[in-house]
C-alpha atoms as a PDB file:
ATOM      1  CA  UNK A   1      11.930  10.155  25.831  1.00  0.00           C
ATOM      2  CA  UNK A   2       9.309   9.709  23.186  1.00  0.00           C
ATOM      3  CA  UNK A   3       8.488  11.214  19.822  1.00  0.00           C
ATOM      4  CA  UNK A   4       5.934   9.762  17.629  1.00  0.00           C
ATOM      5  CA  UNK A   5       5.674   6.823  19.571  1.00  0.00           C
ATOM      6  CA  UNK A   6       9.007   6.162  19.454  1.00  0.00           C
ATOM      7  CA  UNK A   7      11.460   5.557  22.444  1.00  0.00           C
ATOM      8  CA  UNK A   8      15.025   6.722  22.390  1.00  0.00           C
ATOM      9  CA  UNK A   9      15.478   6.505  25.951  1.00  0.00           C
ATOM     10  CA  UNK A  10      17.028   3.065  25.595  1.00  0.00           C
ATOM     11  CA  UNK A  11      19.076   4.125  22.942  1.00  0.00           C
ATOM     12  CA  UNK A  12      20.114   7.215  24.289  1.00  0.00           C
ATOM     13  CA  UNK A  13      20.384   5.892  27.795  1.00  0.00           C
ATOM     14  CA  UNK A  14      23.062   2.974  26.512  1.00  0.00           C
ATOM     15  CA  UNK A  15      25.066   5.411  24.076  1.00  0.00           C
ATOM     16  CA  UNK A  16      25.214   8.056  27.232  1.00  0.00           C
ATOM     17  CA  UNK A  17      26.678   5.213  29.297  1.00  0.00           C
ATOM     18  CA  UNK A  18      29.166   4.476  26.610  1.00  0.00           C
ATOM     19  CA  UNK A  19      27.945   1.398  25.130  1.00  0.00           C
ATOM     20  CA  UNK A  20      26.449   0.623  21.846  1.00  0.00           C
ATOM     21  CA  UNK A  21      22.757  -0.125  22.381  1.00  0.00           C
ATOM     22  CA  UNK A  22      21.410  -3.587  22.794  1.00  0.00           C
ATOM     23  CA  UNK A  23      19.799  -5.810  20.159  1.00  0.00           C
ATOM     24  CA  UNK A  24      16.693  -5.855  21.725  1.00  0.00           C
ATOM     25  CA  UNK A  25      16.324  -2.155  21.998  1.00  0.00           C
ATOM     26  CA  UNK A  26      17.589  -1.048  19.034  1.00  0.00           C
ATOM     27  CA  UNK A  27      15.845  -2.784  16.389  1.00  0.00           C
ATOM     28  CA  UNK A  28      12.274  -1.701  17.326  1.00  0.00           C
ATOM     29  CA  UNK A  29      13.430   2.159  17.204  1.00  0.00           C
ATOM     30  CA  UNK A  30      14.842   1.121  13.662  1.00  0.00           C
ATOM     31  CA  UNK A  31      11.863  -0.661  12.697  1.00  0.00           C
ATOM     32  CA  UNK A  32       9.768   2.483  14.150  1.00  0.00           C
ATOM     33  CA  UNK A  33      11.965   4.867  11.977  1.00  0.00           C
ATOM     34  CA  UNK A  34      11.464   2.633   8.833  1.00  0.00           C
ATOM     35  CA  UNK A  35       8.045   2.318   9.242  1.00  0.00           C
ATOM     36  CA  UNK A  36       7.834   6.445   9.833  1.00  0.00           C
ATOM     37  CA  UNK A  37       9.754   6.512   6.536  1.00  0.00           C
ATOM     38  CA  UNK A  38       8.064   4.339   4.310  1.00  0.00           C
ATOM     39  CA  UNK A  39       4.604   6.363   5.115  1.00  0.00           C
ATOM     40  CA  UNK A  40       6.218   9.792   4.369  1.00  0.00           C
ATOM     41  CA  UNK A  41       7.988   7.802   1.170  1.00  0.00           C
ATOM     42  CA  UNK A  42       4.139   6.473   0.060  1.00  0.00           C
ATOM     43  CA  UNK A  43       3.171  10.514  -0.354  1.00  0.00           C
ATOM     44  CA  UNK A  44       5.020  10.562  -3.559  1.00  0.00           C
ATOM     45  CA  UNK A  45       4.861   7.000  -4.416  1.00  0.00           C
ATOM     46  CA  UNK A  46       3.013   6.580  -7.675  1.00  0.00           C
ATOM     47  CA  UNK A  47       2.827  10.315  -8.338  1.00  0.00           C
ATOM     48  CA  UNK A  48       5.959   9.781 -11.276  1.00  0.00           C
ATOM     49  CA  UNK A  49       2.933   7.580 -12.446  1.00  0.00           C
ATOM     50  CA  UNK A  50       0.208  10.281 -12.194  1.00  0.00           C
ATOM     51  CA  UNK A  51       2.608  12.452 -13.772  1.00  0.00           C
ATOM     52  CA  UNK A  52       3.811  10.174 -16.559  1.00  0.00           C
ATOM     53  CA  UNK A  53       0.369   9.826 -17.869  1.00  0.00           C
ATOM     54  CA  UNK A  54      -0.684  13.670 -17.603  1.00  0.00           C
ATOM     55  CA  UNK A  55       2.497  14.559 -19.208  1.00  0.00           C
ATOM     56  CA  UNK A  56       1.614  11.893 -22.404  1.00  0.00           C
ATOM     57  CA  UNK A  57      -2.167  12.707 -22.031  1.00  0.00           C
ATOM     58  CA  UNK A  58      -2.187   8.426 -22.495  1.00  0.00           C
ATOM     59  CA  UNK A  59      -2.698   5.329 -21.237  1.00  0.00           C
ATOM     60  CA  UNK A  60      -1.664   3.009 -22.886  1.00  0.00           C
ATOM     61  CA  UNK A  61      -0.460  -0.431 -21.959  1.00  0.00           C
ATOM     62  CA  UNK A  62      -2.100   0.157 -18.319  1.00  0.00           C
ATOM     63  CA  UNK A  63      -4.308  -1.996 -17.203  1.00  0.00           C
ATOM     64  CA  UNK A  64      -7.302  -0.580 -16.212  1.00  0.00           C
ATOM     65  CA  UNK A  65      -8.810  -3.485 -13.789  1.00  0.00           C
ATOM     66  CA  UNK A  66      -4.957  -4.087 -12.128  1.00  0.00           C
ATOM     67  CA  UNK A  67      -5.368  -0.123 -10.943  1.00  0.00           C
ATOM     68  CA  UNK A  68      -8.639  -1.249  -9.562  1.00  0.00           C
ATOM     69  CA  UNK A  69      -8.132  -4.149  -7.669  1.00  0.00           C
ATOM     70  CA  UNK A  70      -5.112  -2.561  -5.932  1.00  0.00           C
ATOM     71  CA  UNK A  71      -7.985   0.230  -4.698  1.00  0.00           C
ATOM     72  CA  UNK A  72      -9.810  -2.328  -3.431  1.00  0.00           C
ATOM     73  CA  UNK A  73      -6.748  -4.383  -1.927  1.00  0.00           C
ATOM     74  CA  UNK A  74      -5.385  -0.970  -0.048  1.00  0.00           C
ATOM     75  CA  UNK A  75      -9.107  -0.498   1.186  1.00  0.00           C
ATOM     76  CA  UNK A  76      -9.293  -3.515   3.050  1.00  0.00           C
ATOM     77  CA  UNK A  77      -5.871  -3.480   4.310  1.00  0.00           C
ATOM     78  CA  UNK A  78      -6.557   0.281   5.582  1.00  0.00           C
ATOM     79  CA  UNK A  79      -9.903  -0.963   6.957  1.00  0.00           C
ATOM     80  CA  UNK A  80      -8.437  -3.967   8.863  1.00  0.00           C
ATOM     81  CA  UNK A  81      -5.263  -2.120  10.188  1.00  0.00           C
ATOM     82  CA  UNK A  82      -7.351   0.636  11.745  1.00  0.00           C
ATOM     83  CA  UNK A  83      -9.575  -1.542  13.308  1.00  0.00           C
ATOM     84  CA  UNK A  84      -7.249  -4.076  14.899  1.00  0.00           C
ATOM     85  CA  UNK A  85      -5.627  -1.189  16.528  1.00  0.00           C
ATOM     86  CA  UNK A  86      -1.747  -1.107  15.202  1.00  0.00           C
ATOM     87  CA  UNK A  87       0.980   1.731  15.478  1.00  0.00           C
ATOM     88  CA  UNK A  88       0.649   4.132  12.751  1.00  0.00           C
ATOM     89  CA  UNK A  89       3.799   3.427  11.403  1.00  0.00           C
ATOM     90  CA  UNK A  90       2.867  -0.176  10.986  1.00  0.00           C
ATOM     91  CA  UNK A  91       0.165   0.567   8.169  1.00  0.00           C
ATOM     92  CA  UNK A  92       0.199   4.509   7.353  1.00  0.00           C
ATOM     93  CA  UNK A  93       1.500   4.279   4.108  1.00  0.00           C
ATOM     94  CA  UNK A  94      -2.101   2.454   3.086  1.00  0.00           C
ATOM     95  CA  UNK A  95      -4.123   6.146   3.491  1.00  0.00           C
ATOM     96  CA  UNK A  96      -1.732   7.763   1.389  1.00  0.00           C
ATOM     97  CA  UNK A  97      -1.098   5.179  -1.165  1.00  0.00           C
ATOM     98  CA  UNK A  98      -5.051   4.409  -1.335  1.00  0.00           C
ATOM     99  CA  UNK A  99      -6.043   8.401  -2.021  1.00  0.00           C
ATOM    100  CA  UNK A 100      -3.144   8.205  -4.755  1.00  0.00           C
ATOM    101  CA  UNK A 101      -4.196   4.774  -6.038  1.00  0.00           C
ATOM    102  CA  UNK A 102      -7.997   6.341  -6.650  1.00  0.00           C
ATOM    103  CA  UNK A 103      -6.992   9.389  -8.409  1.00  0.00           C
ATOM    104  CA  UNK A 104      -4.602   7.005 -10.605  1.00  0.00           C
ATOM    105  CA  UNK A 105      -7.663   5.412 -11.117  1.00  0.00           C
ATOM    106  CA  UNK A 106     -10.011   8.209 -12.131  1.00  0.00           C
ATOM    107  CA  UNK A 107      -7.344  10.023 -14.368  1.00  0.00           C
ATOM    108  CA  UNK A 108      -6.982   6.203 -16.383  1.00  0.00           C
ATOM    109  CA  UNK A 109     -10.790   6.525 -16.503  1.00  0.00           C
ATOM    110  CA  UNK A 110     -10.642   9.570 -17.690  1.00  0.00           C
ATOM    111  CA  UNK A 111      -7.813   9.217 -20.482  1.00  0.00           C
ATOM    112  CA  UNK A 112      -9.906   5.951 -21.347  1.00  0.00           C
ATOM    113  CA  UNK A 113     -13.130   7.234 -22.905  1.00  0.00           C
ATOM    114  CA  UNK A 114     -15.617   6.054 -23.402  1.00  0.00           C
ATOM    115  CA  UNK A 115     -15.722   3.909 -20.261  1.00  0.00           C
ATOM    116  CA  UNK A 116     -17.644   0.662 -20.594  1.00  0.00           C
ATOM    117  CA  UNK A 117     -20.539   0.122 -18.551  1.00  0.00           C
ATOM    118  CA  UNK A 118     -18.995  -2.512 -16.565  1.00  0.00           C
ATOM    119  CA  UNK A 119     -15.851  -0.650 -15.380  1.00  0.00           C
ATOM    120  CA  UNK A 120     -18.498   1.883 -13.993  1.00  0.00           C
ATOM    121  CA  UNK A 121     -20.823  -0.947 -12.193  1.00  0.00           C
ATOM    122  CA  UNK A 122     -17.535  -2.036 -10.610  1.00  0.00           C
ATOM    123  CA  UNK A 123     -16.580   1.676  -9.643  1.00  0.00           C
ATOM    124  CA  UNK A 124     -20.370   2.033  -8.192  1.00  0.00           C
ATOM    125  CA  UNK A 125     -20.381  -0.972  -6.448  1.00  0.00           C
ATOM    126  CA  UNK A 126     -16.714  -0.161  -4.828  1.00  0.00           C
ATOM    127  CA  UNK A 127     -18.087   3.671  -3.909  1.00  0.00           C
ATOM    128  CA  UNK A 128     -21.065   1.675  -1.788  1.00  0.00           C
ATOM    129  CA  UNK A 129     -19.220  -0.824  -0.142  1.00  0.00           C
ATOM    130  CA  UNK A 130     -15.985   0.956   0.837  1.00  0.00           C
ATOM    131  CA  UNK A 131     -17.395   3.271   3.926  1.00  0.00           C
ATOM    132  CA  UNK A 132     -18.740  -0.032   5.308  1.00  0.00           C
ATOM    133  CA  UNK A 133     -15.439  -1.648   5.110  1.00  0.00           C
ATOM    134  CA  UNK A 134     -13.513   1.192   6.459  1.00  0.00           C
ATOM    135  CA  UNK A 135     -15.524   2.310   8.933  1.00  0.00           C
ATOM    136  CA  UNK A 136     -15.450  -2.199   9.781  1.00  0.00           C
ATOM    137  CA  UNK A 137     -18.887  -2.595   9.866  1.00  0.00           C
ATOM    138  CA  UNK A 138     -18.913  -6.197   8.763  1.00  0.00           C
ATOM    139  CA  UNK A 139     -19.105  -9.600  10.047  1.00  0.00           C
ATOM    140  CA  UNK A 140     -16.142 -10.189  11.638  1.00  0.00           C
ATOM    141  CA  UNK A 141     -15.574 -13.238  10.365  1.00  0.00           C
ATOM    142  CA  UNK A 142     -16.256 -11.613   6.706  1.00  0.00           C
ATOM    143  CA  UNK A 143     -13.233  -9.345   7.734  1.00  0.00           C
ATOM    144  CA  UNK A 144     -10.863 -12.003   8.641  1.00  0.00           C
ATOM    145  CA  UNK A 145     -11.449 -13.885   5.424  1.00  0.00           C
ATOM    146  CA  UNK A 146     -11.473 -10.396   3.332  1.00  0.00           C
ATOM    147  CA  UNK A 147      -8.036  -9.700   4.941  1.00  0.00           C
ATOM    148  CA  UNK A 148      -6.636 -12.986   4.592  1.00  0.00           C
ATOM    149  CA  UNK A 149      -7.037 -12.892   1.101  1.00  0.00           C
ATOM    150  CA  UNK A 150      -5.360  -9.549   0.549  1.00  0.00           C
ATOM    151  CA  UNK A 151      -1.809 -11.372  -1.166  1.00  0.00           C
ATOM    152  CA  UNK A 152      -4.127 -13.098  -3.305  1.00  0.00           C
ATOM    153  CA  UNK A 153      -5.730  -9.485  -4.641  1.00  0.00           C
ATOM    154  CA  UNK A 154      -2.519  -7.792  -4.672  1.00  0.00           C
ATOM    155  CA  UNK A 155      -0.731 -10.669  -6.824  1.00  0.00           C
ATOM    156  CA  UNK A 156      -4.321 -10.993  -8.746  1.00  0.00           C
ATOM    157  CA  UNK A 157      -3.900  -7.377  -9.535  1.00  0.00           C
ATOM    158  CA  UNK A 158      -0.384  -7.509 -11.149  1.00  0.00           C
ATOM    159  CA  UNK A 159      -1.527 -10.444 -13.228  1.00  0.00           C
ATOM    160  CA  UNK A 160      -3.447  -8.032 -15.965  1.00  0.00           C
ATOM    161  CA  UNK A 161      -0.902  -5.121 -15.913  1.00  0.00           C
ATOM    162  CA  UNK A 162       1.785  -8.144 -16.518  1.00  0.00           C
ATOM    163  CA  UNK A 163      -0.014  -9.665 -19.547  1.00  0.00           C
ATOM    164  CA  UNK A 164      -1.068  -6.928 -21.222  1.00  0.00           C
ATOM    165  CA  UNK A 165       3.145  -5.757 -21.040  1.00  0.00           C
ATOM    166  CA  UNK A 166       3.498  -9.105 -22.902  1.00  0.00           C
ATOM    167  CA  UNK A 167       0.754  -8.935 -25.351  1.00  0.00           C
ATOM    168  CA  UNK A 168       2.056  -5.354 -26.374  1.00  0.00           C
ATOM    169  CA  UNK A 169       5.650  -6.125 -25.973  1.00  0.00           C
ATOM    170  CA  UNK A 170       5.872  -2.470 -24.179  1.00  0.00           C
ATOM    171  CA  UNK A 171       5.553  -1.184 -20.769  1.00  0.00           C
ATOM    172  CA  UNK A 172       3.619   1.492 -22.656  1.00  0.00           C
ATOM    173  CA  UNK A 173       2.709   4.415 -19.541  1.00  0.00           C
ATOM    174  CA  UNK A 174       3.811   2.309 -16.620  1.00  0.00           C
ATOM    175  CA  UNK A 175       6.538   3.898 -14.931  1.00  0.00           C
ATOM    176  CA  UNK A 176       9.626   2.210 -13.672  1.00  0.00           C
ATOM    177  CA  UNK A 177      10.112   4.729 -10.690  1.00  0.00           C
ATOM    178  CA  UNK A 178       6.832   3.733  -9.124  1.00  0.00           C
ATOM    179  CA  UNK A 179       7.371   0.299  -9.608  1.00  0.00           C
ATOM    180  CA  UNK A 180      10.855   0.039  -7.849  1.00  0.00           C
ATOM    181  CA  UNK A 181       9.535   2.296  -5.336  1.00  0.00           C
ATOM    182  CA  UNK A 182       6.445  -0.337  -4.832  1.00  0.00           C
ATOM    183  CA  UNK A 183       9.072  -2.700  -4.452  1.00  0.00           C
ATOM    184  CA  UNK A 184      11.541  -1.467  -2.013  1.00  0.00           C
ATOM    185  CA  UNK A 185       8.788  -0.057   0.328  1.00  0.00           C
ATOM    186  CA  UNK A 186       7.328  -3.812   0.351  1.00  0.00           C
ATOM    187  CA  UNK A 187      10.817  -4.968   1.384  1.00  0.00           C
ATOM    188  CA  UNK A 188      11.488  -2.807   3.993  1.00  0.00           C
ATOM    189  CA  UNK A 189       7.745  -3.441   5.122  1.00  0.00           C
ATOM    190  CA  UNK A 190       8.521  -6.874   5.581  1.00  0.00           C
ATOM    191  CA  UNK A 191      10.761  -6.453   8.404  1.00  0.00           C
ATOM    192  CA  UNK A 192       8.677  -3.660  10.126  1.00  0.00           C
ATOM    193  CA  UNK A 193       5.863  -5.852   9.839  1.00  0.00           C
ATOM    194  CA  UNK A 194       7.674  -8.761  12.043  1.00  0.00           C
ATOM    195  CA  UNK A 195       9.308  -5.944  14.244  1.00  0.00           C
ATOM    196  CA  UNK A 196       5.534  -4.711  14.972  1.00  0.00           C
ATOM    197  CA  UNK A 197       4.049  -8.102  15.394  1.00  0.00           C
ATOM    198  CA  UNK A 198       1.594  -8.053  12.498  1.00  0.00           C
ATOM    199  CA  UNK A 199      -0.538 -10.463  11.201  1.00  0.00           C
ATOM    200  CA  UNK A 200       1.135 -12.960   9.348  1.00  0.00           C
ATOM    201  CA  UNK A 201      -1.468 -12.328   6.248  1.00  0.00           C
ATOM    202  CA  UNK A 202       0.080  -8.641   6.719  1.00  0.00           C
ATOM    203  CA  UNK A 203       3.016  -9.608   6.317  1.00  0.00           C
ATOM    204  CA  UNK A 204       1.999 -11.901   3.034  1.00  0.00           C
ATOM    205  CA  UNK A 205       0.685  -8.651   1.548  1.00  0.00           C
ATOM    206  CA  UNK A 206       3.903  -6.614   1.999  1.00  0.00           C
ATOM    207  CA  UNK A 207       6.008  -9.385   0.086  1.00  0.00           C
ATOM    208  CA  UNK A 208       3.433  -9.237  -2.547  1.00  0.00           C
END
């Protein structure tokens, strides 16, 4: 019996027999149903942030380039996930939380004016290379070494929103909710991610 992918007839077929399912059968349907749950959790994941700022009509203490680079970190994580062929429920949450993380993006742009010409070469040059990264037409070597080096852009990209908390001794706009929901996805991520068999680099980039 399958639904979504996922097979309860081990589960069912031991708890019909009377027993309590096996180790080895029951933690891939758990990890399936996590991974299920943390892409319909990553719908509403940084929407209190969305919110937050239309509600203050601000941005301040956010961190313009830390919003970018986790655009560009979700894009090649999307890109290389789709390509290399895993279950949906291994990497689904990256659509959702990508579309979110570029209208975060073009509402701080927009509560930012004027925009310096440099934040719009670097959201010119991400519109032109993004469709060739999703749609993985790049060397694959180039791919490998993009993907490998997604904890380094994720943990690159908390560096600016983390310093400029400090300088202004305020969290300013940031909201907490998104953040702790960031946080717990990642963890349970972590142990789909083994349960899956994921590259080890994919697993790097849940932890960070």
């Amino acid at each position: 019996m399958k639904v979504l992918g996922i097979d309860f007839s081990c589960a069912l077929g031991a708890l019909a027999n009377g027993h309590f399912p096996e180790k080895d059968c029951l933690l891939p349907l758990i990890s399936k149903l996590l991974g299920y749950a943390i892409v319909a959790a990553s719908t509403t994941v940084k929407l209190p942030q969305i919110m937050k700022i239309l509600q203050n009509g601000s941005v301040r203490g956010l961190s313009i380039v830390a919003f970018e680079l986790e655009v560009v970190g979700y894009t090649i994580a999307l890109a290389y996930c789709l390509h290399k062929g895993l279950p949906f429920s291994a990497y689904g949450e990256l659509a959702f939380l990508l579309i979110q993380a570029i209208i975060l993006v073009a509402i701080i742009y927009y509560y930012s004016q004027p925009v310096g010409m440099k934040t719009w070469i670097r959201a010119l040059l991400y519109c032109a290379l993004a469709p060739t990264i999703l749609a993985g037409q790049i060397d694959p070597i180039l791919f490998e070494a993009l993907y490998a080096s997604q904890h380094a852009i994720f943990l690159c990209a908390k560096i600016p929103q983390i310093w400029a908390n400090f300088s202004n001794k305020s969290t300013g706009e940031l909201s907490f909710l998104t953040n702790f929901m960031n946080f717990g996805g990642s963890m349970v991520r972590v142990f789909t991610s083994i349960q899956e068999a994921a590259p080890k680099s994919g697993i790097l980039v849940s932890w960070t």
